[in-house]
C-alpha atoms as a PDB file:
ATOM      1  CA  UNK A   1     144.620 127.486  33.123  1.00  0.00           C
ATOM      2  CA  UNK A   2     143.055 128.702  36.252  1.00  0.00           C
ATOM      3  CA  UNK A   3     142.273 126.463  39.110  1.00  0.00           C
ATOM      4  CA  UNK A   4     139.378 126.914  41.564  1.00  0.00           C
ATOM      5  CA  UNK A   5     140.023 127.529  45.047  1.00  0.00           C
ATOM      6  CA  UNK A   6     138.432 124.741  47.930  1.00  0.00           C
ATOM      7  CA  UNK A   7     137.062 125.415  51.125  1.00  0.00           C
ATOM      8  CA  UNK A   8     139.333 123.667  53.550  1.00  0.00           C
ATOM      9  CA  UNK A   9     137.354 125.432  56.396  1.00  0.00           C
ATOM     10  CA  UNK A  10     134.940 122.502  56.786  1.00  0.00           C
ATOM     11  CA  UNK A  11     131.168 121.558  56.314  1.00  0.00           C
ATOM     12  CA  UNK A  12     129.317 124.757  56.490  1.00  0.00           C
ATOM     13  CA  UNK A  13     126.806 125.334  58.960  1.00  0.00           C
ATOM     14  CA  UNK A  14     123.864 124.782  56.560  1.00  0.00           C
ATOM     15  CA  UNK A  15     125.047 121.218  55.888  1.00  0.00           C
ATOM     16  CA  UNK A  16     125.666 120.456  59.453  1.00  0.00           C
ATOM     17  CA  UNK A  17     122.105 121.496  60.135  1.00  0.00           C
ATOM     18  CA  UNK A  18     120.642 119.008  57.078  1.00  0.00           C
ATOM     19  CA  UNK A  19     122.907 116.453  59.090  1.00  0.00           C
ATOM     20  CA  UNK A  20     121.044 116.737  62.170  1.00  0.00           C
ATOM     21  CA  UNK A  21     117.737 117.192  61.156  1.00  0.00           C
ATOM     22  CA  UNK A  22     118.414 113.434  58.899  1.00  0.00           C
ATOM     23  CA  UNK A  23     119.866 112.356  62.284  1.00  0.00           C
ATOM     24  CA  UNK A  24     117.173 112.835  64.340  1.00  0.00           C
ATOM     25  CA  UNK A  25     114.271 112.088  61.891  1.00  0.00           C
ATOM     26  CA  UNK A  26     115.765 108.659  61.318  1.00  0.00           C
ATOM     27  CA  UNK A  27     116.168 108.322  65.734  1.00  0.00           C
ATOM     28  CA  UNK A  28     112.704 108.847  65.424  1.00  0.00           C
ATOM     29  CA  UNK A  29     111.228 107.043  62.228  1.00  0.00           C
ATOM     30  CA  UNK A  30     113.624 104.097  62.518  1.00  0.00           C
ATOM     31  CA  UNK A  31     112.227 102.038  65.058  1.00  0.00           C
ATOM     32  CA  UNK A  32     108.550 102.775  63.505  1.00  0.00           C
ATOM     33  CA  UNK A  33     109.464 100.933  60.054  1.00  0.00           C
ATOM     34  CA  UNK A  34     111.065  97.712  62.582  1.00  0.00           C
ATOM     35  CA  UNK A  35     107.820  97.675  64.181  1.00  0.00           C
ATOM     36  CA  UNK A  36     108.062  99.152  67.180  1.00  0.00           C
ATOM     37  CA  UNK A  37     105.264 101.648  66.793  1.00  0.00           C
ATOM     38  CA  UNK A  38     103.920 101.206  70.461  1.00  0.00           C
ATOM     39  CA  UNK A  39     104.279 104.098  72.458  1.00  0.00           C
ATOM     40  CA  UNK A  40     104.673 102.889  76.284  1.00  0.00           C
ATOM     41  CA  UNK A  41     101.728 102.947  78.694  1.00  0.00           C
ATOM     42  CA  UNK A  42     103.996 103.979  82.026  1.00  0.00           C
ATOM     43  CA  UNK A  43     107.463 104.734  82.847  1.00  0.00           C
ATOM     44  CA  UNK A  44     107.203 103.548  86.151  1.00  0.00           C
ATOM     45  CA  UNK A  45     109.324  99.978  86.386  1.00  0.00           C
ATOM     46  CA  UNK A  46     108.845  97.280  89.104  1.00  0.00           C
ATOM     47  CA  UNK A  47     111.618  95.113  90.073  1.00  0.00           C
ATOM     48  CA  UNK A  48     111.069  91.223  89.699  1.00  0.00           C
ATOM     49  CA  UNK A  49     110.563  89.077  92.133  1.00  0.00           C
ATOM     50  CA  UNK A  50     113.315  87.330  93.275  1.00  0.00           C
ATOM     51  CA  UNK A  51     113.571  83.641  92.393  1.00  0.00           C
ATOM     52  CA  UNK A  52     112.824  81.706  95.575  1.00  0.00           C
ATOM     53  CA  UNK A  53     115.621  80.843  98.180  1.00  0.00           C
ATOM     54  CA  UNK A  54     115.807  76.857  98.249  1.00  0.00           C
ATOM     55  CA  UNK A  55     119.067  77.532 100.095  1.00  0.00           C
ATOM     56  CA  UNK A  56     116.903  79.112 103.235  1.00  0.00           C
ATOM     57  CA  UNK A  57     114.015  76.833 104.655  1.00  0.00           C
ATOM     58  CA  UNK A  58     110.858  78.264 104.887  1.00  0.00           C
ATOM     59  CA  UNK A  59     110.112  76.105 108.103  1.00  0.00           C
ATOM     60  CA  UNK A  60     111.037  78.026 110.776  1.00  0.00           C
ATOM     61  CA  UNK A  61     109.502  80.929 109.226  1.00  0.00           C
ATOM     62  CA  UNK A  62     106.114  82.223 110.823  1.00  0.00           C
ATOM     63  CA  UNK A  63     104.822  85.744 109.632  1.00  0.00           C
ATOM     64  CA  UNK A  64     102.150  87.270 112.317  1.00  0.00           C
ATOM     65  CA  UNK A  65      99.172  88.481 110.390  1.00  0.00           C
ATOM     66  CA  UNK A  66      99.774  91.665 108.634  1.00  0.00           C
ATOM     67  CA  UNK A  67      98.198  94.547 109.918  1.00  0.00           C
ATOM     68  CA  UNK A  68      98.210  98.454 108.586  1.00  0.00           C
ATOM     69  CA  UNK A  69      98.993 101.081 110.546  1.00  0.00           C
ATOM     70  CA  UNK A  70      99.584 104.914 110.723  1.00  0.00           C
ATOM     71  CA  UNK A  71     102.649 104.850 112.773  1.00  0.00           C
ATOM     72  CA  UNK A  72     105.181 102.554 114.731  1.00  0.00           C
ATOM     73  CA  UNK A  73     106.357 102.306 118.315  1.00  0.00           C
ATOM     74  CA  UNK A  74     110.420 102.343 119.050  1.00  0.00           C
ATOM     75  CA  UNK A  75     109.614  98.311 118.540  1.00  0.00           C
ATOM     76  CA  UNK A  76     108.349  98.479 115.166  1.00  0.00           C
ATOM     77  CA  UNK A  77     105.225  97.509 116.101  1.00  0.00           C
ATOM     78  CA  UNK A  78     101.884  99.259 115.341  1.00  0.00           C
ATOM     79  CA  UNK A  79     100.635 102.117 117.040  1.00  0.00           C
ATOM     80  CA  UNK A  80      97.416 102.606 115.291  1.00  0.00           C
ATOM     81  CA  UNK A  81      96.183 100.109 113.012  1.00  0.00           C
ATOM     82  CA  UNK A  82      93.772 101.364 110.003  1.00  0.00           C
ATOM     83  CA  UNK A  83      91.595 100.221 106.845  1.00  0.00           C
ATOM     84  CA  UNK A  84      91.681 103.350 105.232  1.00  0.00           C
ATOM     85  CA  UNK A  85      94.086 106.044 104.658  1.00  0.00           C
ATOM     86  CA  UNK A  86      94.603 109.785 103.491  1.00  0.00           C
ATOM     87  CA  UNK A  87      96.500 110.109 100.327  1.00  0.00           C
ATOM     88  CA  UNK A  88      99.139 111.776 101.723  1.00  0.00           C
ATOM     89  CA  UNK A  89     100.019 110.238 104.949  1.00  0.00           C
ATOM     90  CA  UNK A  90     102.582 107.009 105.254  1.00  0.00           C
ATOM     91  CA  UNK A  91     101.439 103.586 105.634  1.00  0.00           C
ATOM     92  CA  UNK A  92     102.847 100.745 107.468  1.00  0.00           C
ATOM     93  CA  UNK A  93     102.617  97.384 107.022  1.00  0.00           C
ATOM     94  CA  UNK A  94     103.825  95.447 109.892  1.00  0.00           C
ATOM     95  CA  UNK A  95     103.864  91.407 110.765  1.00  0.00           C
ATOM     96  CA  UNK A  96     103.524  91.383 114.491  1.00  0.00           C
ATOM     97  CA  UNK A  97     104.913  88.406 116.849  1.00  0.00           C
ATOM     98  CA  UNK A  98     107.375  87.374 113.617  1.00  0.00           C
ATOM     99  CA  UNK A  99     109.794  84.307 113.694  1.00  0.00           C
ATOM    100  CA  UNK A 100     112.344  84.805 111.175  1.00  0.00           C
ATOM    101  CA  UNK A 101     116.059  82.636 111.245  1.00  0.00           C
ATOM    102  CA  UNK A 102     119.184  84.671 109.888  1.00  0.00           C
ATOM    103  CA  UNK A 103     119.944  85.037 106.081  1.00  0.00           C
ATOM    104  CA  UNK A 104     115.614  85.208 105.464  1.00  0.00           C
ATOM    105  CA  UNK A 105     114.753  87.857 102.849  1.00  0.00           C
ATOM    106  CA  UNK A 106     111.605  89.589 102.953  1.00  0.00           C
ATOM    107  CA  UNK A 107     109.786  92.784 101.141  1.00  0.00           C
ATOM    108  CA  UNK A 108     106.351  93.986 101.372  1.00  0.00           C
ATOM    109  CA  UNK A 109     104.522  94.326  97.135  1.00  0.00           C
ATOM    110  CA  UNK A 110     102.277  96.943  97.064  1.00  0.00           C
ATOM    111  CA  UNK A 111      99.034  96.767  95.328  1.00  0.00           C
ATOM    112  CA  UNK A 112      96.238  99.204  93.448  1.00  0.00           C
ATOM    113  CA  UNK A 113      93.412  98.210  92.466  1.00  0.00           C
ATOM    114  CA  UNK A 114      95.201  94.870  91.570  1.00  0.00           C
ATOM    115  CA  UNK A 115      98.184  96.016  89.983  1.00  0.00           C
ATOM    116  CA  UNK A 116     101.464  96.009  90.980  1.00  0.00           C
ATOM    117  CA  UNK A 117     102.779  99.727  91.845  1.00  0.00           C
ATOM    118  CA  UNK A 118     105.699  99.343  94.390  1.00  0.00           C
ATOM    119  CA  UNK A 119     107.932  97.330  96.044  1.00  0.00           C
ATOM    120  CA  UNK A 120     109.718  97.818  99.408  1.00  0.00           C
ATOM    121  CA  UNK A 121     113.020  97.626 100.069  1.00  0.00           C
ATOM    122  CA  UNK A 122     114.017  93.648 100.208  1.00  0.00           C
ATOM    123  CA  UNK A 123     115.574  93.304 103.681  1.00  0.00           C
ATOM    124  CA  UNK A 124     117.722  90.147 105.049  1.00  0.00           C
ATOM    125  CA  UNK A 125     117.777  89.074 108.940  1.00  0.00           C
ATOM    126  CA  UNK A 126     121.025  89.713 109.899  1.00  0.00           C
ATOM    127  CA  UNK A 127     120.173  87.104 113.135  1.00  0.00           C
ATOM    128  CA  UNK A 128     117.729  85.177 114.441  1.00  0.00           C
ATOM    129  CA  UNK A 129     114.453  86.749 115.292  1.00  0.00           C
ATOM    130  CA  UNK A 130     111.648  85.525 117.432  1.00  0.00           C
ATOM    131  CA  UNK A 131     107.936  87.138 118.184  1.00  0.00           C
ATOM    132  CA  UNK A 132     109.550  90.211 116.631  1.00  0.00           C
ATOM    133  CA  UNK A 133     108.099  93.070 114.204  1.00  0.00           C
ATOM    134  CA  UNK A 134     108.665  93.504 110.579  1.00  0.00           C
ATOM    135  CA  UNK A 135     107.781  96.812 109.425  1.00  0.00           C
ATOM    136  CA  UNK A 136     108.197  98.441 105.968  1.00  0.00           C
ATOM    137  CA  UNK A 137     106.818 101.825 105.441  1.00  0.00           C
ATOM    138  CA  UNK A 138     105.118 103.168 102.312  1.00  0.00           C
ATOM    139  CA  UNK A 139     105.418 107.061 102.046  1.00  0.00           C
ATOM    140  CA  UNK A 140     104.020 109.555  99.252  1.00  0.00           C
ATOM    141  CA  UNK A 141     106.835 111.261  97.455  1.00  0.00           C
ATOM    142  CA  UNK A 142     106.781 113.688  94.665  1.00  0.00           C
ATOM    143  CA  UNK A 143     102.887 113.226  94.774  1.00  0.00           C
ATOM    144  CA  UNK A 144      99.992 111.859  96.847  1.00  0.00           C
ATOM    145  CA  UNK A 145      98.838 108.453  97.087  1.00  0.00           C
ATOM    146  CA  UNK A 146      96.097 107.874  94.623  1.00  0.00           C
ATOM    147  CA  UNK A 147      92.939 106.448  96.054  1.00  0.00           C
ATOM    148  CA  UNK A 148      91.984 103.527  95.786  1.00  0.00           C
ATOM    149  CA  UNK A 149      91.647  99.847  97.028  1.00  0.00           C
ATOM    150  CA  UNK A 150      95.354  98.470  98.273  1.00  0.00           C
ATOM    151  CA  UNK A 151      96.709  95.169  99.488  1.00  0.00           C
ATOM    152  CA  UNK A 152      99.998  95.040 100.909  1.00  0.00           C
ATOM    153  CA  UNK A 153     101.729  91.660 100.196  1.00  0.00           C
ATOM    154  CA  UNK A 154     104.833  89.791 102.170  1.00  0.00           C
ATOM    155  CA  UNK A 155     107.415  88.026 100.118  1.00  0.00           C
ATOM    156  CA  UNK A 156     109.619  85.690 101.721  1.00  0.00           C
ATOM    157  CA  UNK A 157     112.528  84.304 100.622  1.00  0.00           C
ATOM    158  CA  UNK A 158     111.285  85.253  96.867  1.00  0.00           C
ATOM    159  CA  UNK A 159     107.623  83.666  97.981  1.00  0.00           C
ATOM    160  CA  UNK A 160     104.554  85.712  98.558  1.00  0.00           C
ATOM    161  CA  UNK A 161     103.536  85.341 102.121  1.00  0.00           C
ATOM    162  CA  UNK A 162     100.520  86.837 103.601  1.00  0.00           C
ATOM    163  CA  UNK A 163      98.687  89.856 102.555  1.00  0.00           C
ATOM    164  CA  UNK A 164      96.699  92.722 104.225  1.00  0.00           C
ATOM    165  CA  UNK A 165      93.897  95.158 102.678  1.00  0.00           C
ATOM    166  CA  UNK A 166      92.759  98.592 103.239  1.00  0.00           C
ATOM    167  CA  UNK A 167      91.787 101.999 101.170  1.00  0.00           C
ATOM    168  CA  UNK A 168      92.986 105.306 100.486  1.00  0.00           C
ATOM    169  CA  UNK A 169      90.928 108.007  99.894  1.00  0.00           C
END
């Protein structure tokens, strides 16, 4: 009686090939037949708004109307105020003569054409400030700014605050 020999080397390269094709078909069909057949509008993500702060009154807050601006002094105040921008220059939003106790959070929600696009930095007062500056700066990286109508709004303490409008063109 003779006895075959076996191949103790392994799967050969052919079916290891099968395997991965059956592999990534199913990565890709898989979530089709669950229903997920939606392919995503944007891979941009926006963080959520914090819930608000009831542990941090909102009473001794006061925000100075926001303004835009091209550039800050060694303040953080505005140098040069502007409505409309270039696409690929920084903008600052900045609340002028601000009142802000210690522990108050605040970020700056930037707007196009309505929709949400970006959020600054959240920041916390490490003190007491009083007829003071907030600035948060809005620069074009990896690509231009794309035109449009902006508004630039304040959050406090997971509240939106006051707003300010301009262009970019």
């Amino acid at each position: 009686m003779q006895q075959g020999t076996q191949n103790t080397t392994g799967p050969s390269k052919t079916n290891l090939i099968i395997i991965g094709v059956i592999v990534v078909a199913a990565i890709i069909l898989l979530p089709r037949l669950f229903g997920n057949n939606s392919t995503p509008a944007s891979t941009t993500t926006l963080p959520q708004v914090s819930q608000p702060n009831s542990s941090t009154s909102n009473a001794n807050i006061s925000l100075g109307t926001p303004v835009a601006a091209t550039g800050i002094d060694q303040n953080g105040c505005a140098t040069q105020t502007a409505s409309s921008f270039a696409s690929n220059k920084s903008i600052y939003v900045i609340a002028p003569n601000s009142t802000v106790p210690q522990g108050t959070t605040l970020f700056v929600r930037l707007y196009r054409d309505n929709a949400a696009i970006e959020d600054a930095p959240e920041i916390t007062a490490n003190q007491d400030y009083s007829q003071d500056c907030i600035n948060f700066v809005f620069q074009p990286t990896g690509a231009n700014f794309t035109p449009g109508n902006y508004e630039a709004q304040f959050y406090v303490n997971g509240n939106a605050a006051s707003s300010v409008t301009f262009n970019v063109q």
